[in-house]
Protein backbone atom coordinates (compact mmCIF):
# COMPACT_ATOMS: atom_id res chain seq x y z
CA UNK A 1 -9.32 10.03 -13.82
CA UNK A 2 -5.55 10.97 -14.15
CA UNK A 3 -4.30 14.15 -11.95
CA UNK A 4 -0.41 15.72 -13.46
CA UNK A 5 1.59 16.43 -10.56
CA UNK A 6 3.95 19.65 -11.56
CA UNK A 7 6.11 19.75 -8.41
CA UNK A 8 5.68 16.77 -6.05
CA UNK A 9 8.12 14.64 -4.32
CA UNK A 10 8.34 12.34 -1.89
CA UNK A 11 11.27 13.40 -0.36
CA UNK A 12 12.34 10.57 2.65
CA UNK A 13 9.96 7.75 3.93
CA UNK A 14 10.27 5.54 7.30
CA UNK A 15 8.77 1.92 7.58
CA UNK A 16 8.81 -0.72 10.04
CA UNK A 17 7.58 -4.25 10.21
CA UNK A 18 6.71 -7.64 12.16
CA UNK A 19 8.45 -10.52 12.57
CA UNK A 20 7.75 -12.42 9.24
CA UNK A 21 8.59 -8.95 6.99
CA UNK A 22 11.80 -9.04 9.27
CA UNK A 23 12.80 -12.59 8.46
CA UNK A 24 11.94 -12.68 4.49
CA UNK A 25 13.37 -11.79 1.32
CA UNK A 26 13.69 -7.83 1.53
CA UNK A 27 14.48 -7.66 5.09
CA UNK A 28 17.46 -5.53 4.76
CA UNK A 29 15.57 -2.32 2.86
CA UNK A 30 13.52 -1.76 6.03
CA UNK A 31 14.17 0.67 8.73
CA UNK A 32 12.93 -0.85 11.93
CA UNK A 33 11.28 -4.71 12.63
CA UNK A 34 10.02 -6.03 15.65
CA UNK A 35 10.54 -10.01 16.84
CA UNK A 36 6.71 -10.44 17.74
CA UNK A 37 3.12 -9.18 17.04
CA UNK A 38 2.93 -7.20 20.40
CA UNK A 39 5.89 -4.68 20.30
CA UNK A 40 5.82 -4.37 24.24
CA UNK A 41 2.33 -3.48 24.16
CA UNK A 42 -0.85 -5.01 25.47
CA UNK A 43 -2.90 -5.52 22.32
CA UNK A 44 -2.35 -6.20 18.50
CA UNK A 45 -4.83 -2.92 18.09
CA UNK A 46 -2.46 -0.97 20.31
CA UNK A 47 0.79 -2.23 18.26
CA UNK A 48 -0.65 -1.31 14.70
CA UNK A 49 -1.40 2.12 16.33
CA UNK A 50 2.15 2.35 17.54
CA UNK A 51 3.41 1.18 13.66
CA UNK A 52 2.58 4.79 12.25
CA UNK A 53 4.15 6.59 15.13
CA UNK A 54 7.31 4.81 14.85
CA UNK A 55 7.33 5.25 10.86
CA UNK A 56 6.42 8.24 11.46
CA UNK A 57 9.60 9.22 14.14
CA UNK A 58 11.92 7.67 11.73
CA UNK A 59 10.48 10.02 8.86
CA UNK A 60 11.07 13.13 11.23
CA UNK A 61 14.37 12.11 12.42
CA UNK A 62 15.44 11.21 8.81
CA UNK A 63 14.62 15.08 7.43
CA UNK A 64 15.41 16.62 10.58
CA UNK A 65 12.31 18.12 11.33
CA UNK A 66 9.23 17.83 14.31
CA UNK A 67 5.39 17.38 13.87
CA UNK A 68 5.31 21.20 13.95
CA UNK A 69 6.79 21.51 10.83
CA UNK A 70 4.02 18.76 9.19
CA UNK A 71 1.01 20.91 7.69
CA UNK A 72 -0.61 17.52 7.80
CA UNK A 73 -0.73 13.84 8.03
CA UNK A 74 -2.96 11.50 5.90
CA UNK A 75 -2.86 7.85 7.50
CA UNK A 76 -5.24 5.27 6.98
CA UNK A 77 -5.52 1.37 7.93
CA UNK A 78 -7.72 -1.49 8.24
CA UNK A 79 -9.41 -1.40 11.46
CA UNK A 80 -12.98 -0.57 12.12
CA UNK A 81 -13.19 3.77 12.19
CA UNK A 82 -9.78 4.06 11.21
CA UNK A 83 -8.51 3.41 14.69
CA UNK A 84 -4.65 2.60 14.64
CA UNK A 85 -4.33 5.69 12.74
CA UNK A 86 -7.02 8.18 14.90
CA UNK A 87 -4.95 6.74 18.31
CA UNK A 88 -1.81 7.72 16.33
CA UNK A 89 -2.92 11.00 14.95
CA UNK A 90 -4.24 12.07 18.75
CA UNK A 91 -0.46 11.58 20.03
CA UNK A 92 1.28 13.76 17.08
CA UNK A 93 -1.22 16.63 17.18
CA UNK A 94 -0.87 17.12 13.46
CA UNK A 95 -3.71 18.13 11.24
CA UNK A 96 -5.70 14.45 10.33
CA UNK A 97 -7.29 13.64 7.67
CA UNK A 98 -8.50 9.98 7.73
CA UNK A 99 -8.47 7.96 4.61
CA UNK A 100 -9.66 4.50 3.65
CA UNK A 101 -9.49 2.25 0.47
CA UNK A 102 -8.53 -1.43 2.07
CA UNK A 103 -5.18 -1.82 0.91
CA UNK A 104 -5.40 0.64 -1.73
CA UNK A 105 -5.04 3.38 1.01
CA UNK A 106 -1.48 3.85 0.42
CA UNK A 107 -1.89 5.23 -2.94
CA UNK A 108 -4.62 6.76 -2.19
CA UNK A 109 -3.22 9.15 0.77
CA UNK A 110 -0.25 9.83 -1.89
CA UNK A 111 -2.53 10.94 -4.53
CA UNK A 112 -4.75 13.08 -1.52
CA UNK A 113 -1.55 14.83 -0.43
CA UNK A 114 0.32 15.63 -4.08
CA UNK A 115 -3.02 17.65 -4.99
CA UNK A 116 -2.76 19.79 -1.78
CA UNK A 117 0.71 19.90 -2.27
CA UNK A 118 0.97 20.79 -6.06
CA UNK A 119 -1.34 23.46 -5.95
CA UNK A 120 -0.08 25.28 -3.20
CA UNK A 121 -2.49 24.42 -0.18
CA UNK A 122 -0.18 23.36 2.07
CA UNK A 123 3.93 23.20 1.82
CA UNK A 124 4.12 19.54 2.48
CA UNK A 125 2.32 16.29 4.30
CA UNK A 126 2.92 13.41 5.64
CA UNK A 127 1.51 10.31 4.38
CA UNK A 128 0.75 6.74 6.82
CA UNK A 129 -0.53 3.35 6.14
CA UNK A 130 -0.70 0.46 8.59
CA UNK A 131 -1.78 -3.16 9.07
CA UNK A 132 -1.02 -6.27 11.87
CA UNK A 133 -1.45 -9.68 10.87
CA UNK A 134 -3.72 -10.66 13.83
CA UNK A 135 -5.62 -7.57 14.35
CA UNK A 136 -6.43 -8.19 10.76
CA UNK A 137 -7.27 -11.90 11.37
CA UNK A 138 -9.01 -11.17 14.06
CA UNK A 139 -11.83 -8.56 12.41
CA UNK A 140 -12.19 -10.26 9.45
CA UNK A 141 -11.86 -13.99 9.35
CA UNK A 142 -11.25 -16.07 13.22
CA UNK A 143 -9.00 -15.08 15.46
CA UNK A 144 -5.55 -16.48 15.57
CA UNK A 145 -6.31 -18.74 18.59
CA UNK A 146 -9.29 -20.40 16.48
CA UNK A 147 -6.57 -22.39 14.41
CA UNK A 148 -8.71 -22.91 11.14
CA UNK A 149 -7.50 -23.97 7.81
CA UNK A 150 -7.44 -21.77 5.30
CA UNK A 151 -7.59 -22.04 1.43
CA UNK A 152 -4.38 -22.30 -0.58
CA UNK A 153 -5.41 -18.69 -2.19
CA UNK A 154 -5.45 -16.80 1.20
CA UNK A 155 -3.52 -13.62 1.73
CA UNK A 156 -1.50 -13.35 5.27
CA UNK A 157 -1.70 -9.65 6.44
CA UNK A 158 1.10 -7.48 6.58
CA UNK A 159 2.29 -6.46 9.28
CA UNK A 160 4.08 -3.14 9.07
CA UNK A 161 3.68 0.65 9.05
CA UNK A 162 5.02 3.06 6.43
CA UNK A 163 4.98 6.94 6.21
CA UNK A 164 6.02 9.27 3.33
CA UNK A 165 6.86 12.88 3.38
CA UNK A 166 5.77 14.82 0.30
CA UNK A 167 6.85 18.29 -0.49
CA UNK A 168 8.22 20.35 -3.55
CA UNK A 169 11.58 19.82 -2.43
CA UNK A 170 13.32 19.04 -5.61
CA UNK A 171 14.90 15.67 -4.02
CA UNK A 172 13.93 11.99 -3.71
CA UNK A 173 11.22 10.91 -5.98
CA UNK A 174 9.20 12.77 -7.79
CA UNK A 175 5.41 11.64 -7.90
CA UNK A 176 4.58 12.29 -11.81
CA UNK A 177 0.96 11.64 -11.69
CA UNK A 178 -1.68 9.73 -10.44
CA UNK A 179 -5.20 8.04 -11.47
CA UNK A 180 -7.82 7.60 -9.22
CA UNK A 181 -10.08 3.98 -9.97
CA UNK A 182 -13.74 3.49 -10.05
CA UNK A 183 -15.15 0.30 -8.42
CA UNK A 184 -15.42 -2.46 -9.78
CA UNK A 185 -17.60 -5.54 -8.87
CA UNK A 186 -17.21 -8.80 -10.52
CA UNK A 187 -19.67 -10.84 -8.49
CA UNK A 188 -16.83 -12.63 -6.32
CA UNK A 189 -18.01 -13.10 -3.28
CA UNK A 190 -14.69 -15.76 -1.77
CA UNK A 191 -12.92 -13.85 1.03
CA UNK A 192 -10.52 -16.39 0.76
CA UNK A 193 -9.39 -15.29 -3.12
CA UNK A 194 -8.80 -11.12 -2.71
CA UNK A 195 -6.73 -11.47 -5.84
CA UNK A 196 -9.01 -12.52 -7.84
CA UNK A 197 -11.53 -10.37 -6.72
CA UNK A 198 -8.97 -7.48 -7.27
CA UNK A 199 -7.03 -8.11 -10.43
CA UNK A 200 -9.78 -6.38 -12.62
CA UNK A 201 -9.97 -3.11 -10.70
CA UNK A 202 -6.26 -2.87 -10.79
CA UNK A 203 -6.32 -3.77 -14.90
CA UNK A 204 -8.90 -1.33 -14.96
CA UNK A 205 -6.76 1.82 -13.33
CA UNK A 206 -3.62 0.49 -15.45
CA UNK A 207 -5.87 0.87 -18.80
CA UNK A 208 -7.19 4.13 -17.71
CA UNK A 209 -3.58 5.28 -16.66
CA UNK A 210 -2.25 4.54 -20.00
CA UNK A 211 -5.06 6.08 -21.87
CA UNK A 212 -5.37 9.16 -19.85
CA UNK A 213 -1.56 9.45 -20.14
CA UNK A 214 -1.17 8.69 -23.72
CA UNK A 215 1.57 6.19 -23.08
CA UNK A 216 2.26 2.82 -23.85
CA UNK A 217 2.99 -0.18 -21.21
CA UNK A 218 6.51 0.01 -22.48
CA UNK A 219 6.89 3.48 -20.91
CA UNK A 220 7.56 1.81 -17.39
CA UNK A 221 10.55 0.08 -16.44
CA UNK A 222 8.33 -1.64 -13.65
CA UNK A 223 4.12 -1.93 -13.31
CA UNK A 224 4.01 -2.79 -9.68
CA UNK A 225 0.95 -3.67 -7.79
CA UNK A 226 -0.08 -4.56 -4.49
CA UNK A 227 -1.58 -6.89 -3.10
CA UNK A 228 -3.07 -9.69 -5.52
CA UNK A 229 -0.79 -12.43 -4.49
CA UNK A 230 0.23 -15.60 -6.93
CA UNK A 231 -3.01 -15.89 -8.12
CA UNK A 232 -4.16 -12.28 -8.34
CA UNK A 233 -0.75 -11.66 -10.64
CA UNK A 234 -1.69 -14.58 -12.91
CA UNK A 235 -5.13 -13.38 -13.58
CA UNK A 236 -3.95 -9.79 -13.80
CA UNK A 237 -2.02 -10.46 -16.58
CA UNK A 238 -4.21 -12.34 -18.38
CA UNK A 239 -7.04 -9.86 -17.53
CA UNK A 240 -5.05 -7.41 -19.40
CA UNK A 241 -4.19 -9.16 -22.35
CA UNK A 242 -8.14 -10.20 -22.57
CA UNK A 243 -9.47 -7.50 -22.09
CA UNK A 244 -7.09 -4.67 -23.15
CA UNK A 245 -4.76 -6.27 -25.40
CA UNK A 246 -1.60 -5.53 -23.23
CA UNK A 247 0.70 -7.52 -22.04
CA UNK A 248 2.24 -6.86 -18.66
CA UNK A 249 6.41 -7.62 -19.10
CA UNK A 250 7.93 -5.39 -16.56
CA UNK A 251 5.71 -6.46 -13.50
CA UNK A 252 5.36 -7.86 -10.45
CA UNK A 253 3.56 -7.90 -7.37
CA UNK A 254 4.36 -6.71 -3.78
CA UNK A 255 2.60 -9.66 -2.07
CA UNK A 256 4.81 -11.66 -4.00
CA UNK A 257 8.24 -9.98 -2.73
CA UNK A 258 7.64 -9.16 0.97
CA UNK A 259 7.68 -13.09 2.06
CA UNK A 260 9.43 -15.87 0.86
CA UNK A 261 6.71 -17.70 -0.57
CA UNK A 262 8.66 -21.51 -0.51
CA UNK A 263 9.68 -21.21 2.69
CA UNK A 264 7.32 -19.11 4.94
CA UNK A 265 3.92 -20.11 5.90
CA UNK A 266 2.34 -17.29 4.02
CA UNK A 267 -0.08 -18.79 1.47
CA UNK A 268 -0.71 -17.25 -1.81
CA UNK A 269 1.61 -13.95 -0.58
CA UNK A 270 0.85 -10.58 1.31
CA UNK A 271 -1.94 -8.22 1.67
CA UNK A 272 -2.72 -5.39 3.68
CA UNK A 273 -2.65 -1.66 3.39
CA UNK A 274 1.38 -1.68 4.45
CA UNK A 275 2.26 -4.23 2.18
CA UNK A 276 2.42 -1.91 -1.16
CA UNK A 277 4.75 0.91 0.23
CA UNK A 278 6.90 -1.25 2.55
CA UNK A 279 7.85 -3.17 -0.66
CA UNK A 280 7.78 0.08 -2.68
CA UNK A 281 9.65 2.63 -0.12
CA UNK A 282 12.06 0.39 0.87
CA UNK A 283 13.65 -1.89 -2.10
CA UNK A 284 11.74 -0.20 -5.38
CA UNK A 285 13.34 3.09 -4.28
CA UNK A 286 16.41 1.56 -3.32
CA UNK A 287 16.49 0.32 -7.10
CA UNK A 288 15.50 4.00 -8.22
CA UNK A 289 18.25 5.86 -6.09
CA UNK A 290 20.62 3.85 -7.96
CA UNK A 291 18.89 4.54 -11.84
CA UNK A 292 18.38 0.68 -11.99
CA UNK A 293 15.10 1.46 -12.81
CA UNK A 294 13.44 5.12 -13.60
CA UNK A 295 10.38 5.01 -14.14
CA UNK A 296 7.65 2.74 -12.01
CA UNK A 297 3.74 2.69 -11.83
CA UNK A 298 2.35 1.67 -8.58
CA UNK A 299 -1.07 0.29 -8.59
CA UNK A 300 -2.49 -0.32 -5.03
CA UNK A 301 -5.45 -2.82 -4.92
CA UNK A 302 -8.42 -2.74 -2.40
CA UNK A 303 -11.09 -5.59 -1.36
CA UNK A 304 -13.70 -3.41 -0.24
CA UNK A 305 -15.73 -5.36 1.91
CA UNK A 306 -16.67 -5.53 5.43
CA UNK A 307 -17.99 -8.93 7.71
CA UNK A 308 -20.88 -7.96 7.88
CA UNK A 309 -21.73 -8.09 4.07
CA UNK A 310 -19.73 -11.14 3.57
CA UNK A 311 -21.78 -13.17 6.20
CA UNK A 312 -24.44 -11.59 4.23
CA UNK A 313 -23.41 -13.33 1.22
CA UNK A 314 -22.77 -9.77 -0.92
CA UNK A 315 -19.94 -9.39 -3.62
CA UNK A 316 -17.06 -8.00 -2.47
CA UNK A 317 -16.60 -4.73 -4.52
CA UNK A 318 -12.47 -3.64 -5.22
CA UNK A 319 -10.84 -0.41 -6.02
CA UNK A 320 -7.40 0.52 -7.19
CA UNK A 321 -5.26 3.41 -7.44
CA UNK A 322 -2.36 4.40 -9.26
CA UNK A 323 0.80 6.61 -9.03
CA UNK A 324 3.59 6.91 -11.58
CA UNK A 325 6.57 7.78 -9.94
CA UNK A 326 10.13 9.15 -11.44
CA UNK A 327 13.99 9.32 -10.74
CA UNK A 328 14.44 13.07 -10.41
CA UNK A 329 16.72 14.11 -13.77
């Protein structure tokens, strides 16, 4: 399902990062990094929480306005009950609503606040995603202490927070549309190999994208998606030429940008619900501000799974979720 946007923009953004984000490739496109995993704090649960409100205080400062002026905020992470983004929401005092997809919640909170926006329902939102490396680790595999090897197609968590502000403020850039994916479940049931449990939902949403839109692949200067890693890309693209007969050109992968994949210890690339904007608000729309590149599809994958069911031995179902975004004409 494809929703038109007539009148939607995201107007400024605000991210921050860890340590790792801070010393990789893009490291210069991001607004704030910290040198460690606690940021001063007593708890990796209490950093991620503190994430969205600094994203969000750069966001504010950045268009010059408070938390009054925000109708409301749509954050979501990957804790259990949403809880870096409720203990962040209880310290703004902003209308809340709480969103999860995995690390499709990005896109997902976008797509959520351009409908309210576009028709009317409120004059403008803001829109947060976090994640932390070990409070990641720490739910849903070992914790860090543990020390355990890992398989060479394991994600490493972003760690990073990233907020949007979307209004119909003719300035930024402008979010054109956006599908909404079904689930898909291919039987995977590795938590070690996300990607390839989430390159068909994402070549799913891309197909449906396309046909809902009437356009070819071509129309994009850049299909970006997030986060399938080295081997998630691979067997995205030849997913789509399989299955849909189209062949990705333009594309790439945020897991594959964030870190430097020879040199950091990062295995097959990023994850995490942070990992998609950070790359996206920070050096895609760098690249749009300056017309490198106009037009961009941004597909935000999801492993939707929880420990429970994978100590149960279930599949791990995906999602993901699309938004085509524009350089303003």
């Amino acid at each position: 399902m494809t929703i038109k946007f007539d009148n939607v923009y995201i107007n400024d953004t605000g991210t921050v990062t860890g340590p790792y984000e801070k010393n990789g490739p893009l490291q210069s496109y991001f607004d704030k990094s910290y040198n460690d995993f606690y940021f001063g704090l007593k708890t990796w649960e209490q950093a991620e929480s503190k994430l969205i409100e600094d994203s969000i205080d750069i966001l504010l400062n950045k268009i010059g306005r408070t938390r009054f002026d925000i109708d409301l905020h749509i954050s979501g992470d990957l804790m259990n009950q949403l809880t870096s983004s409720n203990y962040a929401a209880s310290k703004l005092g902003i209308p809340y609503l709480g969103v999860y997809n995995a690390c499709a919640t990005s896109t997902e909170g976008l797509i959520i606040g351009s409908s309210l926006v576009d028709k009317k329902i409120i004059k403008n939102c803001v829109c947060s995603v976090s994640s932390h490396n070990n409070s990641a680790e720490k739910q849903f595999r070992y914790p860090i202490e543990y020390g355990g090897p890992k398989r060479k197609t394991t994600t490493f968590t972003t760690t990073g927070g990233a907020s949007a502000y979307l209004s119909s403020d003719k300035k930024g850039i402008r979010i054109e549309s956006g599908t909404v994916g079904s689930v898909i479940d291919m039987g995977i049931k590795d938590v070690y190999n996300m990607g390839a449990v989430m390159a068909p939902a994402a070549a799913q949403t891309i197909y449906e994208h396309l046909r809902d839109t009437k356009r070819e692949i071509d129309y994009y200067d850049l299909v970006l998606t997030g986060d399938l890693g080295i081997y998630g890309k691979k067997i995205l693209k030849e997913y789509m030429e399989t299955e849909y007969n189209i062949k990705l050109k333009n594309y790439d992968d945020t897991a594959c940008m964030i870190f430097d994949l020879d040199n950091q210890p990062v295995y097959a690339g990023a994850s995490g619900p942070a990992c998609a904007p950070l790359v996206t608000y920070g050096y895609i729309f760098n690249k749009m501000k300056k017309k490198e590149i106009t037009r961009v599809l941004l597909v935000a994958t999801g492993a939707l799974m929880s420990p429970t069911m994978v100590n149960e031995k279930m599949t791990i179902p995906s999602i993901a979720h699309a938004i085509s975004l524009e350089v303003i004409e």
